[in-house]
N, C-alpha and C. Protein backbone atom coordinates (compact mmCIF):
# COMPACT_ATOMS: atom_id res chain seq x y z
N UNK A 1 -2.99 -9.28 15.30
CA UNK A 1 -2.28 -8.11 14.84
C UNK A 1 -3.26 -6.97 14.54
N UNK A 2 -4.55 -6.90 13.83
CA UNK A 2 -5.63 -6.19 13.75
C UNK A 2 -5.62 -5.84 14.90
N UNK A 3 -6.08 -6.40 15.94
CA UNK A 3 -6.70 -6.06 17.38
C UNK A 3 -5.71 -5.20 18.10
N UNK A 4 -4.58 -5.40 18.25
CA UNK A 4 -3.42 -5.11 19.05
C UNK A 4 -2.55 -4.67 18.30
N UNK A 5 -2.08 -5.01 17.25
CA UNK A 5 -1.32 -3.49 16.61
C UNK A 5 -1.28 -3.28 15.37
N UNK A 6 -2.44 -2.50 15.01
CA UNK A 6 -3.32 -2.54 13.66
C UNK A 6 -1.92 -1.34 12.64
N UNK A 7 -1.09 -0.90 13.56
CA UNK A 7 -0.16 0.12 12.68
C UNK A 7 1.44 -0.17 13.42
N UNK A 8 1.79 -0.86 12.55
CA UNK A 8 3.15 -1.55 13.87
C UNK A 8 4.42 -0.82 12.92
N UNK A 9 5.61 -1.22 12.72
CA UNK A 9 6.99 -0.53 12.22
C UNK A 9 7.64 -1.64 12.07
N UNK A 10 8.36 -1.93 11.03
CA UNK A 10 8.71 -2.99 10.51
C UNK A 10 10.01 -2.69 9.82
N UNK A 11 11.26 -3.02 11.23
CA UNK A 11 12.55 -2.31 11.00
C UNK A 11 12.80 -2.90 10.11
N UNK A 12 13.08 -4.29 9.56
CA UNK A 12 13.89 -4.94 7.94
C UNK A 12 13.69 -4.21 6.96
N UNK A 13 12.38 -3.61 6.83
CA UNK A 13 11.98 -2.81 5.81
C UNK A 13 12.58 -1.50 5.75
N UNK A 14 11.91 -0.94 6.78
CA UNK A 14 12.61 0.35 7.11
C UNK A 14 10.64 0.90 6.67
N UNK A 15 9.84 0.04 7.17
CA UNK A 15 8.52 0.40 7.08
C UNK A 15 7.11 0.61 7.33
N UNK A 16 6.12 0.84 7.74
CA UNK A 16 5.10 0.60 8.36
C UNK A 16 3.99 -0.49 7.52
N UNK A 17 3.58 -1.49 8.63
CA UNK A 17 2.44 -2.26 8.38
C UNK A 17 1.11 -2.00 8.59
N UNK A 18 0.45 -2.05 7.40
CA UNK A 18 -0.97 -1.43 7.98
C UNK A 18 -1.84 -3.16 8.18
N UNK A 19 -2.66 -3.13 8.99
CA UNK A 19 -2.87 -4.62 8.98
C UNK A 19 -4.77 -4.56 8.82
N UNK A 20 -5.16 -3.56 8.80
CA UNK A 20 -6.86 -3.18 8.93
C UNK A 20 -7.00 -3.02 7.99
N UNK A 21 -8.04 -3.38 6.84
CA UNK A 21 -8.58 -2.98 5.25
C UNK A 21 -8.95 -1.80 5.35
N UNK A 22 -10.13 -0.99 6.43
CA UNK A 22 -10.35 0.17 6.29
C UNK A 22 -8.81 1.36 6.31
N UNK A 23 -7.95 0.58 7.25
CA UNK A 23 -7.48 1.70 7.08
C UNK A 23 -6.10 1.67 5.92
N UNK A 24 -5.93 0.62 5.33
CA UNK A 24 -5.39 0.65 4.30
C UNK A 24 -5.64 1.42 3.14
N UNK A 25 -7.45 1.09 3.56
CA UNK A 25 -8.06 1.57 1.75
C UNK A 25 -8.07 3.16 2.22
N UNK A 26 -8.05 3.92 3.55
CA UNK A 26 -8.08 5.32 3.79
C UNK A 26 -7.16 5.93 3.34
N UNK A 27 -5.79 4.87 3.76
CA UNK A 27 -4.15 5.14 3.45
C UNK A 27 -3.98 5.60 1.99
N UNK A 28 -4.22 4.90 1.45
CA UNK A 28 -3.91 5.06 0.41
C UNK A 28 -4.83 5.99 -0.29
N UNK A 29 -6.29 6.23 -0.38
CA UNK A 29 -7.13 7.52 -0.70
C UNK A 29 -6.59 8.80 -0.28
N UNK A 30 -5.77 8.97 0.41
CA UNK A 30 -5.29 10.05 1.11
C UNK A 30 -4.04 10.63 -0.27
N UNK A 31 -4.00 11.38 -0.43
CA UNK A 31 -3.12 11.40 -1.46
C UNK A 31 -2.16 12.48 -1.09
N UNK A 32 -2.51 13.29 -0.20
CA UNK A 32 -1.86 14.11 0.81
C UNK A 32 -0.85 13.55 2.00
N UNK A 33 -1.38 11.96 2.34
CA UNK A 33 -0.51 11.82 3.28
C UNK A 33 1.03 11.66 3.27
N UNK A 34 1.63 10.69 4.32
CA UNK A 34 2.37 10.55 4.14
C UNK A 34 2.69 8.97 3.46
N UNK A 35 1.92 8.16 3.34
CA UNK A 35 1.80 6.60 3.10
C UNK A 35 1.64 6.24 1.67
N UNK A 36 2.75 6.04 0.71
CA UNK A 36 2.37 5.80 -0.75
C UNK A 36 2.42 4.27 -0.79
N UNK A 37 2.95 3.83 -2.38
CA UNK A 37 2.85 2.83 -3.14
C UNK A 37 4.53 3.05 -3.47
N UNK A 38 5.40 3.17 -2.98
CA UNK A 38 6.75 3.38 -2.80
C UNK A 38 7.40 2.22 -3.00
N UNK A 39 7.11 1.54 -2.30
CA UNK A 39 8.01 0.51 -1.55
C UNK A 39 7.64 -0.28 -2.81
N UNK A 40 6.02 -1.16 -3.44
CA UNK A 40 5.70 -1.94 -4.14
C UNK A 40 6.58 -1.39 -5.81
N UNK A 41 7.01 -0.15 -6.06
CA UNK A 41 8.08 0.24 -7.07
C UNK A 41 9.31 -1.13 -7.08
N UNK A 42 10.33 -0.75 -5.76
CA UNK A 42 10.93 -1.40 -6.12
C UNK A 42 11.30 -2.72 -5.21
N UNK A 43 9.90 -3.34 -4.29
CA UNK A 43 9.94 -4.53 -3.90
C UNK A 43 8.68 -5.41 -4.70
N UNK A 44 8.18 -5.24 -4.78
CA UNK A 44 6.61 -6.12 -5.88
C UNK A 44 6.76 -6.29 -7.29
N UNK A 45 7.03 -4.73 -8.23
CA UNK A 45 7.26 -4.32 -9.38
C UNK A 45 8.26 -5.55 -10.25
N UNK A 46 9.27 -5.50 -9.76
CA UNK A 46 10.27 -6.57 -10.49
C UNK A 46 9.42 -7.77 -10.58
N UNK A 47 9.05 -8.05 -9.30
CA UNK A 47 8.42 -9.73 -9.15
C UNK A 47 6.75 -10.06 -10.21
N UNK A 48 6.28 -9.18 -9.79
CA UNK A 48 4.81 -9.42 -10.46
C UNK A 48 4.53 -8.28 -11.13
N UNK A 49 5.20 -7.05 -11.61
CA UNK A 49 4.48 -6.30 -12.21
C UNK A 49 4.13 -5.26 -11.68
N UNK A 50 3.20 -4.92 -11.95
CA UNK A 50 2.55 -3.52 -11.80
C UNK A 50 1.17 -3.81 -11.15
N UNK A 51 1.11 -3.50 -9.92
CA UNK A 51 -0.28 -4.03 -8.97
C UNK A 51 -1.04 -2.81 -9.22
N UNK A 52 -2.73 -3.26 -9.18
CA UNK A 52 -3.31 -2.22 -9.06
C UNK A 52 -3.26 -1.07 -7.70
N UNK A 53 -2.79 -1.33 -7.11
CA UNK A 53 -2.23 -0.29 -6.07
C UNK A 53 -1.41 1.38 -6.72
N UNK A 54 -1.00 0.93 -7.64
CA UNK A 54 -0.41 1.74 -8.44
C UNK A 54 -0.66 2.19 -9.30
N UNK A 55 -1.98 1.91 -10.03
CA UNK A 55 -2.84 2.24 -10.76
C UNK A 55 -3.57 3.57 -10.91
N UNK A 56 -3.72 4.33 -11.63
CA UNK A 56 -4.53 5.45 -11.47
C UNK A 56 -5.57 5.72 -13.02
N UNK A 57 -6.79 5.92 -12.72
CA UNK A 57 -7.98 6.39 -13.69
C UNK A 57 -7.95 5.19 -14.48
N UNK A 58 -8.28 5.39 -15.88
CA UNK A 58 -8.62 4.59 -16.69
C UNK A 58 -7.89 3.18 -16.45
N UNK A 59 -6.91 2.74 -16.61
CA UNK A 59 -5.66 2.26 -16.08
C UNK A 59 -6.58 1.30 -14.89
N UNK A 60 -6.38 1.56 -13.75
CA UNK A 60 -7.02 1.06 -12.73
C UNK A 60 -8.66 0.73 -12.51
N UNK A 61 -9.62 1.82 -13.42
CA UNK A 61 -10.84 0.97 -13.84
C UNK A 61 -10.76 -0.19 -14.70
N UNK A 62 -10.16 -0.40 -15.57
CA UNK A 62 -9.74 -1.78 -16.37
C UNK A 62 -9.29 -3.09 -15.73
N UNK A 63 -8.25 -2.75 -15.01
CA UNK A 63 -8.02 -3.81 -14.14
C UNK A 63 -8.58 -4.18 -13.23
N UNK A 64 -9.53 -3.29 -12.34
CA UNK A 64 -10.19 -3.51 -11.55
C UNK A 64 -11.35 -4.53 -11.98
């Protein structure tokens, strides 16, 4: 999936898969784009909490 389709669409969701670390960790540095922490609100959040994905400043140096 890296090799061959490192950015695929993932109709159940209604979402995109990023499957490369670099370009995850770009994705999300981008704060302009279009690619948030959306989805982990209200699919992750209920289940486990609050991921550092969602994290910002002090907050996210701690957990980190």
């Amino acid at each position: 999936m890296r090799d061959g389709d490192p950015l695929s669409w993932h109709e159940a969701t209604g979402s995109y898969v990023v499957s490369r670390y670099e370009d995850v960790e770009r994705i999300f540095k981008d704060k302009k784009g279009e690619f948030s922490t959306e989805n982990y609100d209200w699919q992750i959040e209920p289940v486990h909490g609050r991921t550092i994905l969602q994290l910002s400043g002090r907050e996210h140096a701690v957990r980190r």
